[in-house]
C-alpha atoms as a PDB file:
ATOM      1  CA  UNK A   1     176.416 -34.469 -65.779  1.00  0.00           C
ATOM      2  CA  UNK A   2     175.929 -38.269 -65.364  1.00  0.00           C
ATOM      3  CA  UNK A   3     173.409 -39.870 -64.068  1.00  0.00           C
ATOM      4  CA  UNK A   4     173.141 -42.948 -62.655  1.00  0.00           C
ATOM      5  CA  UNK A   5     169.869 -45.003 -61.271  1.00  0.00           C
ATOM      6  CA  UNK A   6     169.682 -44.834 -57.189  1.00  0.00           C
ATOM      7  CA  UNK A   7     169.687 -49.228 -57.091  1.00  0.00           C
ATOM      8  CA  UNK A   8     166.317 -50.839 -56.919  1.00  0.00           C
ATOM      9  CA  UNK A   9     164.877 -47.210 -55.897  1.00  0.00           C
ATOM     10  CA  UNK A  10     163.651 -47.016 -59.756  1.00  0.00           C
ATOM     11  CA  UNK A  11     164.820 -43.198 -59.142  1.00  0.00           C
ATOM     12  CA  UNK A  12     167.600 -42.155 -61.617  1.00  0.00           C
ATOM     13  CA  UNK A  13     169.376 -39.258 -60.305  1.00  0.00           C
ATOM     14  CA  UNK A  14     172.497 -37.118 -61.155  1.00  0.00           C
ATOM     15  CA  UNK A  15     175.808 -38.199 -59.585  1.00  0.00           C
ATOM     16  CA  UNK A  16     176.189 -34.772 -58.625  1.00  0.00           C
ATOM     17  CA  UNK A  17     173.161 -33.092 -55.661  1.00  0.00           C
ATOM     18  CA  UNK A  18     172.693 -30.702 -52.949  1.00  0.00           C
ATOM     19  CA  UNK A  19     172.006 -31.400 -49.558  1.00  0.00           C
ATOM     20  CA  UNK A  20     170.474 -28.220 -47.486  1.00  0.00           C
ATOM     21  CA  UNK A  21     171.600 -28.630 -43.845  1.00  0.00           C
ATOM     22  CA  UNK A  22     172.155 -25.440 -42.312  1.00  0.00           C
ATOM     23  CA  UNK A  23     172.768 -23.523 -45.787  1.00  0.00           C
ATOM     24  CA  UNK A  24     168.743 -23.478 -46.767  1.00  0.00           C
ATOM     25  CA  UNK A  25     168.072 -23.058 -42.922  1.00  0.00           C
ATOM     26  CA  UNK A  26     167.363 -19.282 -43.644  1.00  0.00           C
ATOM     27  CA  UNK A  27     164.638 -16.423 -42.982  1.00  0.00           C
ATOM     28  CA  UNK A  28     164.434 -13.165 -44.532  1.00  0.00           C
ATOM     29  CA  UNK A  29     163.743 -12.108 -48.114  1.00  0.00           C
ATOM     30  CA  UNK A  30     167.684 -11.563 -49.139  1.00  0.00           C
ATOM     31  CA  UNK A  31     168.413 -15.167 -47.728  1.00  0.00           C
ATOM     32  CA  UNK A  32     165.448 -16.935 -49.390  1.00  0.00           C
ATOM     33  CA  UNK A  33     166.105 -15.370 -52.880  1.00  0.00           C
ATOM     34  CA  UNK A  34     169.825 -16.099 -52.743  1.00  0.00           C
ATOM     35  CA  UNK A  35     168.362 -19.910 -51.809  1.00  0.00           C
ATOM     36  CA  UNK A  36     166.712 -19.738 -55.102  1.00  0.00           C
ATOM     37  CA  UNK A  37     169.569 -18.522 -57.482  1.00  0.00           C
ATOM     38  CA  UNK A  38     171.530 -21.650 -55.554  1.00  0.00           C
ATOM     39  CA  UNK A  39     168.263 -24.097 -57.091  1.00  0.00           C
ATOM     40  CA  UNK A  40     169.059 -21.639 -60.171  1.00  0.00           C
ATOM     41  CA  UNK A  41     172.398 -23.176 -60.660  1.00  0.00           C
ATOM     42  CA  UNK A  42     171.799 -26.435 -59.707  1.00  0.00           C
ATOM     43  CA  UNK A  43     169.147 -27.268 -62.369  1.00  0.00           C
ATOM     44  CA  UNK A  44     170.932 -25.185 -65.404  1.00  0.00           C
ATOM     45  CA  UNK A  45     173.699 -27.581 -64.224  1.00  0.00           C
ATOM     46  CA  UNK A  46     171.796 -31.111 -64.150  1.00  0.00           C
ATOM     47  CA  UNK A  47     172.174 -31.689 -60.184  1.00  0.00           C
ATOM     48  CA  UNK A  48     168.096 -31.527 -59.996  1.00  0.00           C
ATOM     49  CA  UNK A  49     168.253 -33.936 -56.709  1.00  0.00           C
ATOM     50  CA  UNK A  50     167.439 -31.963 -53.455  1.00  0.00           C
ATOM     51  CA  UNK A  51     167.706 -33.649 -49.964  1.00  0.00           C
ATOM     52  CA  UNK A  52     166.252 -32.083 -46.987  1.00  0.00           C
ATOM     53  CA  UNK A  53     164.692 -33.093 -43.548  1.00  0.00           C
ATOM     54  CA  UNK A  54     162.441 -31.498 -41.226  1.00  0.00           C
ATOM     55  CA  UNK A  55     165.355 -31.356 -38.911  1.00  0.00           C
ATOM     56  CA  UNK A  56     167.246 -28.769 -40.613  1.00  0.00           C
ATOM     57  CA  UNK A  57     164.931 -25.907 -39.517  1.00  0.00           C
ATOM     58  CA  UNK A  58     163.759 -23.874 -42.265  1.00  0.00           C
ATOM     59  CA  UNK A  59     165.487 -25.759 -44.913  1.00  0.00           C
ATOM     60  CA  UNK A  60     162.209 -27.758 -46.236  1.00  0.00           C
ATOM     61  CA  UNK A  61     159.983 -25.082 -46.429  1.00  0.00           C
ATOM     62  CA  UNK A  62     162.892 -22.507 -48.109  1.00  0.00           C
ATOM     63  CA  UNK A  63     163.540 -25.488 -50.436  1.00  0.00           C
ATOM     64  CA  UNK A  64     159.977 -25.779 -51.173  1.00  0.00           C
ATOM     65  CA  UNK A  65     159.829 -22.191 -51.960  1.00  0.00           C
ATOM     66  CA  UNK A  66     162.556 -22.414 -54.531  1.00  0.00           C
ATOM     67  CA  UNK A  67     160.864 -24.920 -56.447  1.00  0.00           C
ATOM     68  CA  UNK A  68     157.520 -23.286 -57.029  1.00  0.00           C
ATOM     69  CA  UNK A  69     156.908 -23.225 -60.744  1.00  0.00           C
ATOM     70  CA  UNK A  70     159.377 -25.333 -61.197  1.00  0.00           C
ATOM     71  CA  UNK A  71     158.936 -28.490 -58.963  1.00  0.00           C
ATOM     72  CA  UNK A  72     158.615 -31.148 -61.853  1.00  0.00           C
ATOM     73  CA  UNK A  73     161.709 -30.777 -62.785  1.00  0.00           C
ATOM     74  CA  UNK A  74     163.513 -31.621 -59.629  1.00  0.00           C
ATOM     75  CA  UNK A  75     164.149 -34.785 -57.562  1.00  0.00           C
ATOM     76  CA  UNK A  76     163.123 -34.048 -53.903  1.00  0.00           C
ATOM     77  CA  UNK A  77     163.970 -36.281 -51.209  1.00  0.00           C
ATOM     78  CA  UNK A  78     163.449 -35.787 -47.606  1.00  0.00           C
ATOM     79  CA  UNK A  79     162.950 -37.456 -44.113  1.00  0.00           C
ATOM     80  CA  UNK A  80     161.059 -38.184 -41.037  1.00  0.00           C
ATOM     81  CA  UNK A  81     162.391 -37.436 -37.502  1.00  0.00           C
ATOM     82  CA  UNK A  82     160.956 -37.975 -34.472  1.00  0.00           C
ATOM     83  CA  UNK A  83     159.807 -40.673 -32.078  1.00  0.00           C
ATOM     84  CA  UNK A  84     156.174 -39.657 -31.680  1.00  0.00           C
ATOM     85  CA  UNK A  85     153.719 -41.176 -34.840  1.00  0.00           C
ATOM     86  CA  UNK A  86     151.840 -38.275 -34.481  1.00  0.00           C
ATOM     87  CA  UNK A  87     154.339 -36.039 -34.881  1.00  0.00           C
ATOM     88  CA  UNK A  88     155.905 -37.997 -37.376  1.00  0.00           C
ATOM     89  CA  UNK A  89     152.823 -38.166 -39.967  1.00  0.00           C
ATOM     90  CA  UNK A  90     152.576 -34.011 -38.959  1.00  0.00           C
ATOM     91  CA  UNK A  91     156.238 -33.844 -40.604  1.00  0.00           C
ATOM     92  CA  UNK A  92     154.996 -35.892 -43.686  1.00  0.00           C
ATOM     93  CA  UNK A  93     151.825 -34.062 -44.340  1.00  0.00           C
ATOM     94  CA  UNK A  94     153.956 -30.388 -44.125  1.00  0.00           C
ATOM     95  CA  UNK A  95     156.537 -31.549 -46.489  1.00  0.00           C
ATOM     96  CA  UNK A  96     153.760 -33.056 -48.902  1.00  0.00           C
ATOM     97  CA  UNK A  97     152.451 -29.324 -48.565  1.00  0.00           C
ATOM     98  CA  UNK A  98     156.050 -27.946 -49.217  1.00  0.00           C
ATOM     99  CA  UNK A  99     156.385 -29.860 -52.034  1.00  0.00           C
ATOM    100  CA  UNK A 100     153.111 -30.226 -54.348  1.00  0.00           C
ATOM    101  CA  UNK A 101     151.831 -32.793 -52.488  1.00  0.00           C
ATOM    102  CA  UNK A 102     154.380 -35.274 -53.512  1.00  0.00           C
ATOM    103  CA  UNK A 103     157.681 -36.635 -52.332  1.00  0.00           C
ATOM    104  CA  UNK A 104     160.158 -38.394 -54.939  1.00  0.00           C
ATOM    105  CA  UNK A 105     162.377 -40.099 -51.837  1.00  0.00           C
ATOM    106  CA  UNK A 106     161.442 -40.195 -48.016  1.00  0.00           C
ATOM    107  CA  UNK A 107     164.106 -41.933 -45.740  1.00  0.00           C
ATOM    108  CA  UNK A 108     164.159 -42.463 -42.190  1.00  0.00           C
ATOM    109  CA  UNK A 109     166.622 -40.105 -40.587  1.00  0.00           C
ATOM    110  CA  UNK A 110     169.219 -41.371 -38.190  1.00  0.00           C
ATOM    111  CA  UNK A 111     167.119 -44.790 -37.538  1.00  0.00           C
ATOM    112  CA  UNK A 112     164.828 -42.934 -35.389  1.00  0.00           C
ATOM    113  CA  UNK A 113     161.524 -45.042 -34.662  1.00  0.00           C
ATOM    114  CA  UNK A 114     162.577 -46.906 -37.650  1.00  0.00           C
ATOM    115  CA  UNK A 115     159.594 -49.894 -37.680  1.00  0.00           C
ATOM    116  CA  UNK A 116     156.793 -47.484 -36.677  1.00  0.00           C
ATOM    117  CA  UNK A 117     157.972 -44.773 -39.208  1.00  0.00           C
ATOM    118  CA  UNK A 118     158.864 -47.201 -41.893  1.00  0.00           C
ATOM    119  CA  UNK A 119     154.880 -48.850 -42.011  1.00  0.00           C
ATOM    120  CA  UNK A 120     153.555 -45.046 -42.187  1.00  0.00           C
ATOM    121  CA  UNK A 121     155.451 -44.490 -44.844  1.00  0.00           C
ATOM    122  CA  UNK A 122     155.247 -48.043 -47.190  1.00  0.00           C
ATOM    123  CA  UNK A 123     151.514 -47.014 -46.661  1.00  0.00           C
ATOM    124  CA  UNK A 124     151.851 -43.268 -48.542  1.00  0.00           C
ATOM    125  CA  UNK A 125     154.181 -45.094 -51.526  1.00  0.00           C
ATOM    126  CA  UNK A 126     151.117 -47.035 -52.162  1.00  0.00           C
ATOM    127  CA  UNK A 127     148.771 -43.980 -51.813  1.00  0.00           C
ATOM    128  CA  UNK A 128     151.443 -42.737 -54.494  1.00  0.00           C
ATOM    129  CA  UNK A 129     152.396 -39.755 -52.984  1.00  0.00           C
ATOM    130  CA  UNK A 130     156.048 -41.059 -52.369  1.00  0.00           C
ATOM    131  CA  UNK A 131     158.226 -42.493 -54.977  1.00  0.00           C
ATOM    132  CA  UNK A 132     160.832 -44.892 -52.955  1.00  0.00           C
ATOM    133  CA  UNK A 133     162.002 -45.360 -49.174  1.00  0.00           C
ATOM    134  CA  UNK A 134     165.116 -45.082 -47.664  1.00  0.00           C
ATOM    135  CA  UNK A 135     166.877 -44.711 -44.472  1.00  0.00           C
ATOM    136  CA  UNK A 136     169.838 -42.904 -43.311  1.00  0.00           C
ATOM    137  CA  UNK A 137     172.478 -42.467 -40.538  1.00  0.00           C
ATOM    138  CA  UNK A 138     175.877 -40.802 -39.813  1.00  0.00           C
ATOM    139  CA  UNK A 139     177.493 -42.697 -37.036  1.00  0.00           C
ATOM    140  CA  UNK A 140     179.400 -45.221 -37.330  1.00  0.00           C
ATOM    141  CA  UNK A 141     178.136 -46.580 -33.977  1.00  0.00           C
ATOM    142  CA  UNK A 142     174.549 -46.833 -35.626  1.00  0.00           C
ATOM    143  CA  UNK A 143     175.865 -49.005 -38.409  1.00  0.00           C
ATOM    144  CA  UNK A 144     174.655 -52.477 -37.505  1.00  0.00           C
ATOM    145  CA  UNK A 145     171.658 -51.298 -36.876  1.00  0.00           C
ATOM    146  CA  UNK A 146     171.619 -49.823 -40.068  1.00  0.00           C
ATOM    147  CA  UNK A 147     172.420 -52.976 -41.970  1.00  0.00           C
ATOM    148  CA  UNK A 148     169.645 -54.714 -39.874  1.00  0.00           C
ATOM    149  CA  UNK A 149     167.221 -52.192 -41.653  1.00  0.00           C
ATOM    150  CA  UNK A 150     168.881 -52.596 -45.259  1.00  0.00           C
ATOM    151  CA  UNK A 151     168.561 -56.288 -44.902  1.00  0.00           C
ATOM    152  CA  UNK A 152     164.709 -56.137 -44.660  1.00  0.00           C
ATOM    153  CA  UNK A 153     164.096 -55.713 -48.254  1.00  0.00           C
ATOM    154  CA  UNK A 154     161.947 -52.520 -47.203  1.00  0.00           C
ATOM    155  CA  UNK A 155     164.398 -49.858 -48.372  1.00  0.00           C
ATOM    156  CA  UNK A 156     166.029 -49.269 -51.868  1.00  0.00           C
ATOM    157  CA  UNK A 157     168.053 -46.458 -50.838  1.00  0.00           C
ATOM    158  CA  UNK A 158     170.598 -45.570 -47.724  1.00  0.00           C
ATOM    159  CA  UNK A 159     172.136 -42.302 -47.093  1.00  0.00           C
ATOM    160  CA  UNK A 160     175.569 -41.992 -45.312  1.00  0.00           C
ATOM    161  CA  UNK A 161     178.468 -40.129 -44.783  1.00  0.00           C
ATOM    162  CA  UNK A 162     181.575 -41.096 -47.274  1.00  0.00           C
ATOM    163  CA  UNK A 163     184.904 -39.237 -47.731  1.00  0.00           C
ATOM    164  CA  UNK A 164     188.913 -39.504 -47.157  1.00  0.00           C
ATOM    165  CA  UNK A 165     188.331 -39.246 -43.433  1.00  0.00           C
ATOM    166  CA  UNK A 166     185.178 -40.704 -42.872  1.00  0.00           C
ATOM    167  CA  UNK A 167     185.624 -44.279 -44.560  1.00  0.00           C
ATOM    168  CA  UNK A 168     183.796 -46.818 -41.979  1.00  0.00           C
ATOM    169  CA  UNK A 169     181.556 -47.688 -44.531  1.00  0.00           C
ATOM    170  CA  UNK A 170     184.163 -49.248 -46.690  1.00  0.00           C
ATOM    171  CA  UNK A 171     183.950 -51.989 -44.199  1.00  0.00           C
ATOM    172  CA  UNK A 172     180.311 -53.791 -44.567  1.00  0.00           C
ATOM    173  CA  UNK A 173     177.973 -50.653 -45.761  1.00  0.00           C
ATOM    174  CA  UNK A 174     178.981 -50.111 -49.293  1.00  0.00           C
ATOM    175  CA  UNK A 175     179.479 -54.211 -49.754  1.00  0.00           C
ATOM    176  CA  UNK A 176     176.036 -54.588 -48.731  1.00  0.00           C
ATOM    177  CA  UNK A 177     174.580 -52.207 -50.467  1.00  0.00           C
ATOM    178  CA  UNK A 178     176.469 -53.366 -53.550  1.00  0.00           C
ATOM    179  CA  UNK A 179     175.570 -56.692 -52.857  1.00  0.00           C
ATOM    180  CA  UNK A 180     171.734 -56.154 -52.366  1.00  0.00           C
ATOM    181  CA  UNK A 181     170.975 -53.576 -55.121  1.00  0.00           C
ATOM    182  CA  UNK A 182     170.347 -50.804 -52.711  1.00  0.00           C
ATOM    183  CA  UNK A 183     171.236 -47.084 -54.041  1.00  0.00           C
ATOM    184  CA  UNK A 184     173.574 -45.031 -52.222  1.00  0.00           C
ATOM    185  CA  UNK A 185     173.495 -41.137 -51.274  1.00  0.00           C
ATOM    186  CA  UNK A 186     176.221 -39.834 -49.898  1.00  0.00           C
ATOM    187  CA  UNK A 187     176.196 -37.311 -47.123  1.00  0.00           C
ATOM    188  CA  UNK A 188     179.347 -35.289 -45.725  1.00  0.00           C
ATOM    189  CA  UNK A 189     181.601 -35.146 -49.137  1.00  0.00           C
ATOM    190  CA  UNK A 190     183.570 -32.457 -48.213  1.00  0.00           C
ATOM    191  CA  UNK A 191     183.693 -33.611 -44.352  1.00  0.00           C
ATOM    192  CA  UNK A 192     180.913 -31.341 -43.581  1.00  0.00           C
ATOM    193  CA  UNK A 193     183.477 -28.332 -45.113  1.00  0.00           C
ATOM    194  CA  UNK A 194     185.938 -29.754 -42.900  1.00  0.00           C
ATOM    195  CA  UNK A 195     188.494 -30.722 -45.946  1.00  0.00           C
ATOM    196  CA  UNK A 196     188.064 -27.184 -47.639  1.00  0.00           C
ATOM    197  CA  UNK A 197     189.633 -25.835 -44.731  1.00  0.00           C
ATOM    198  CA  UNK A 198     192.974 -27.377 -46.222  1.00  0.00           C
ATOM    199  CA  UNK A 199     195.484 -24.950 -48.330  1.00  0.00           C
ATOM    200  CA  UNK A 200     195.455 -27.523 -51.397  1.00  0.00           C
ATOM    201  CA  UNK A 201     197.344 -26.034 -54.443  1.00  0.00           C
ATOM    202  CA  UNK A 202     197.745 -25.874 -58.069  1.00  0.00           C
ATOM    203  CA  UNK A 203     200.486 -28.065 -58.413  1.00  0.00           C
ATOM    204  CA  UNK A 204     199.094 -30.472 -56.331  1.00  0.00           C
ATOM    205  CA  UNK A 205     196.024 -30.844 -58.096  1.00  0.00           C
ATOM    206  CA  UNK A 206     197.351 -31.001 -61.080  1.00  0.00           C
ATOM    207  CA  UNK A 207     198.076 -34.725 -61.536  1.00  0.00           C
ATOM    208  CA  UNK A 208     194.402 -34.738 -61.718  1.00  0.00           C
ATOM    209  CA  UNK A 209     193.749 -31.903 -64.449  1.00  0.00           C
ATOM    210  CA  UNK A 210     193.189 -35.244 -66.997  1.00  0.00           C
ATOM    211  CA  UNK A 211     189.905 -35.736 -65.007  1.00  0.00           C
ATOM    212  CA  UNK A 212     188.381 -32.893 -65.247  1.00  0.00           C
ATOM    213  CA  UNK A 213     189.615 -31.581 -61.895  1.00  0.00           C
ATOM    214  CA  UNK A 214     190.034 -27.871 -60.995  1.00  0.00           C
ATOM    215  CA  UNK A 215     189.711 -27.331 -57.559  1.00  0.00           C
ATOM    216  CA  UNK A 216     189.993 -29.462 -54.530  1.00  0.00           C
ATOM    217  CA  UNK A 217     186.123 -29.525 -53.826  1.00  0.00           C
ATOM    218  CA  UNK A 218     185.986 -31.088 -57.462  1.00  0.00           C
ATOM    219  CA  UNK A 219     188.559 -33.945 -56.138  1.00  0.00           C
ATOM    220  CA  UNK A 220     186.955 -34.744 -53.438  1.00  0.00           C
ATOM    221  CA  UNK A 221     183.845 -35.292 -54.677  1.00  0.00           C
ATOM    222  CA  UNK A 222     185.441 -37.424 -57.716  1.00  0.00           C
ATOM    223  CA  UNK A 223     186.838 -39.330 -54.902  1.00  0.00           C
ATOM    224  CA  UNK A 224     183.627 -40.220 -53.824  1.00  0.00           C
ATOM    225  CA  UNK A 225     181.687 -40.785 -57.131  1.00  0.00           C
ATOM    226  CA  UNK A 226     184.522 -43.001 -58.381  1.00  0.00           C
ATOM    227  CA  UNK A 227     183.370 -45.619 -55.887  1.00  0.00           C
ATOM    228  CA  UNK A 228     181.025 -46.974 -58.334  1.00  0.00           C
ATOM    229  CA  UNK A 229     178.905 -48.405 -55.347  1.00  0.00           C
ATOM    230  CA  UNK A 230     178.277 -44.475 -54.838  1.00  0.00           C
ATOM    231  CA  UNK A 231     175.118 -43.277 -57.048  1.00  0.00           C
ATOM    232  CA  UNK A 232     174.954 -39.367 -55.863  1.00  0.00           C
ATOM    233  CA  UNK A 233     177.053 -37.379 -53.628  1.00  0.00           C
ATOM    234  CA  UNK A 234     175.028 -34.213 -52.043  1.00  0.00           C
ATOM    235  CA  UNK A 235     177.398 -31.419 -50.420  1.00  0.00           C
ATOM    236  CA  UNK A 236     175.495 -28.200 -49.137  1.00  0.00           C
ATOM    237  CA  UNK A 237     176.114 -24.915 -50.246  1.00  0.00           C
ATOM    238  CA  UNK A 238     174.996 -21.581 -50.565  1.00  0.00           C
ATOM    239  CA  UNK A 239     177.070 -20.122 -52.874  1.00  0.00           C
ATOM    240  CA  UNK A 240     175.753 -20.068 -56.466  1.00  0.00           C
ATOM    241  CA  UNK A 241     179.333 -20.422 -58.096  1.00  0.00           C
ATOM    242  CA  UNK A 242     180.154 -23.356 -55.941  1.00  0.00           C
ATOM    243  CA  UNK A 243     176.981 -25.199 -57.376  1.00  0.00           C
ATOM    244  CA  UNK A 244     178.697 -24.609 -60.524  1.00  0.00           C
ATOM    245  CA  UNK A 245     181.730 -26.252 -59.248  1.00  0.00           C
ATOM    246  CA  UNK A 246     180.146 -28.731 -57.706  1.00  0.00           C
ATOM    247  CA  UNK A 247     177.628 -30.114 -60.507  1.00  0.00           C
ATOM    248  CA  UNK A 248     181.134 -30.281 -62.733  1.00  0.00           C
ATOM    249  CA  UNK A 249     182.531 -32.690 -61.080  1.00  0.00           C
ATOM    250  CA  UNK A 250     179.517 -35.165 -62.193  1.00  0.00           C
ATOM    251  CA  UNK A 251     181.225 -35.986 -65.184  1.00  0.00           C
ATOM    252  CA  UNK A 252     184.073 -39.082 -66.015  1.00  0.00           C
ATOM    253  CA  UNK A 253     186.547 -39.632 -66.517  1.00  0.00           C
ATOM    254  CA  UNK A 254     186.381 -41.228 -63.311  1.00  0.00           C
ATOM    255  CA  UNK A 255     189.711 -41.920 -60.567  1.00  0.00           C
ATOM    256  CA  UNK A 256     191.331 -45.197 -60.778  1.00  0.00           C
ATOM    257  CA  UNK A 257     192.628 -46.767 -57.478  1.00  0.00           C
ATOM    258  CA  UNK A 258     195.726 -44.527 -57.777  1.00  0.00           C
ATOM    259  CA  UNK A 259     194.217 -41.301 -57.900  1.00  0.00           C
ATOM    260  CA  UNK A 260     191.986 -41.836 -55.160  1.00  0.00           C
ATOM    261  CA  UNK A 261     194.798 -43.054 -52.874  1.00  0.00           C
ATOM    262  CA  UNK A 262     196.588 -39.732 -54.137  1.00  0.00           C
ATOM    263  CA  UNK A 263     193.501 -37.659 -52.734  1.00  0.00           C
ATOM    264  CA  UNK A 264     192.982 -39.398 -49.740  1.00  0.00           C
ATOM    265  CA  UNK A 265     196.839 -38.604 -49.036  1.00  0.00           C
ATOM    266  CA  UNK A 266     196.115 -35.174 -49.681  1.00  0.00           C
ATOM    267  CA  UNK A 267     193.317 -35.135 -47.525  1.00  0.00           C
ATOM    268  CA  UNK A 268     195.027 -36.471 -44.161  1.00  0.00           C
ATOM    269  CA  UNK A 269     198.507 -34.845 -44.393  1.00  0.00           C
END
């Protein structure tokens, strides 16, 4: 697995994550455990960074749970999401308690009460219980705004979404980013499972076998990850074998310009 460092974040972090919307948002004994041979996977495979947000239900504390015993050796990054200040530093304080009391990445999610949020939480990286500060959005809509909030100098890290048919950051996100050091995370790989959907073959991926490709999830997120203004791509999952297939796509060789034109053709016929 490569790793690469997450811009001026001072956070180096594997190419390859996990995101946990929806697939750690889970009650029930069964649920929880298979949530923790997931995390199994994941570490034995390198991809030790975790994102989460307090608006994916259960998905903090379940990740939390996983981690007990075990939480220096991941990468946890999570989020704030509310409009109230109150509610907002409520948020903080349970996922400090989720995750021993320390948070490795906390980003703004979707923009929402960006200034007040943003001051709460430059005041806990100083109090050392956060390691860097980022913010994060998926529409496209919410993109000025976004780079408003990048050009601050407040943030080292952005999240977004990023894949054959989701490519409006191409446009001015990824060149500012590039431009002013910040590290990227990349949300929505697989098109939120959309692109899996598609009856890819054998034959078709195997122009790419030279990279290291097997299966179309492992193209898709080489697409991404070739960008090298991409530092870490996080697709959910809660199958333990697709962690495994996941996490091997964080090695190079990386796609030239051809192959990734050859995915994203895939991707959109």
């Amino acid at each position: 697995m490569e790793n690469r460092t997450l811009g001026e974040s001072g956070l180096t972090v594997p190419v390859v994550g996990m995101g946990t919307w929806q697939t750690f948002d889970v009650h029930g004994t069964q649920a929880e455990e298979n949530a923790s041979v997931v995390v199994d996977r994941a570490l034995a495979a390198g991809a030790n960074f975790f994102d989460s947000s307090p608006m994916y239900g259960e998905s903090e504390r379940v990740l939390g749970g996983t981690l007990q015993g075990r939480r220096d050796k991941a990468l946890v990054a999570t989020k704030v999401w509310t409009n109230s200040m109150a509610e907002g530093r409520e948020q903080m304080e349970r996922a400090f308690a989720y995750f021993g009391g320390y948070v490795d990445l906390y980003q703004i999610h979707n923009l929402v009460n960006w200034k007040e949020h943003l001051a709460t939480v430059e005041g806990l990286k100083q109090e050392g219980k956060i390691g860097a500060i980022g913010a994060t959005h998926y529409q496209a809509s919410a993109f000025g705004e976004l780079k408003t909030v990048m050009k601050t100098g407040r943030i080292t890290t952005i999240q977004i979404p990023y894949n054959p048919m989701e490519r409006d950051v191409e446009k001015e996100i990824l060149p500012l980013a590039a431009d002013i050091g910040l590290g990227v995370i990349v949300m929505r790989p697989l098109f939120q499972g959309k692109l899996m959907r598609k009856n890819i073959s054998e034959s078709q991926l195997k122009p790419l076998a030279e990279f290291g490709v097997r299966t179309w999830a492992q193209a898709l997120l080489k697409w991404v990850l070739s960008d090298p203004r991409c530092h870490v791509a996080i697709p959910a999952t809660s199958k333990p074998e697709r962690m495994t297939e996941n996490a091997a796509a964080g090695s190079g060789p990386w796609f030239g310009p051809e192959e990734r034109t050859y995915v994203a053709k895939l991707a959109m016929a």
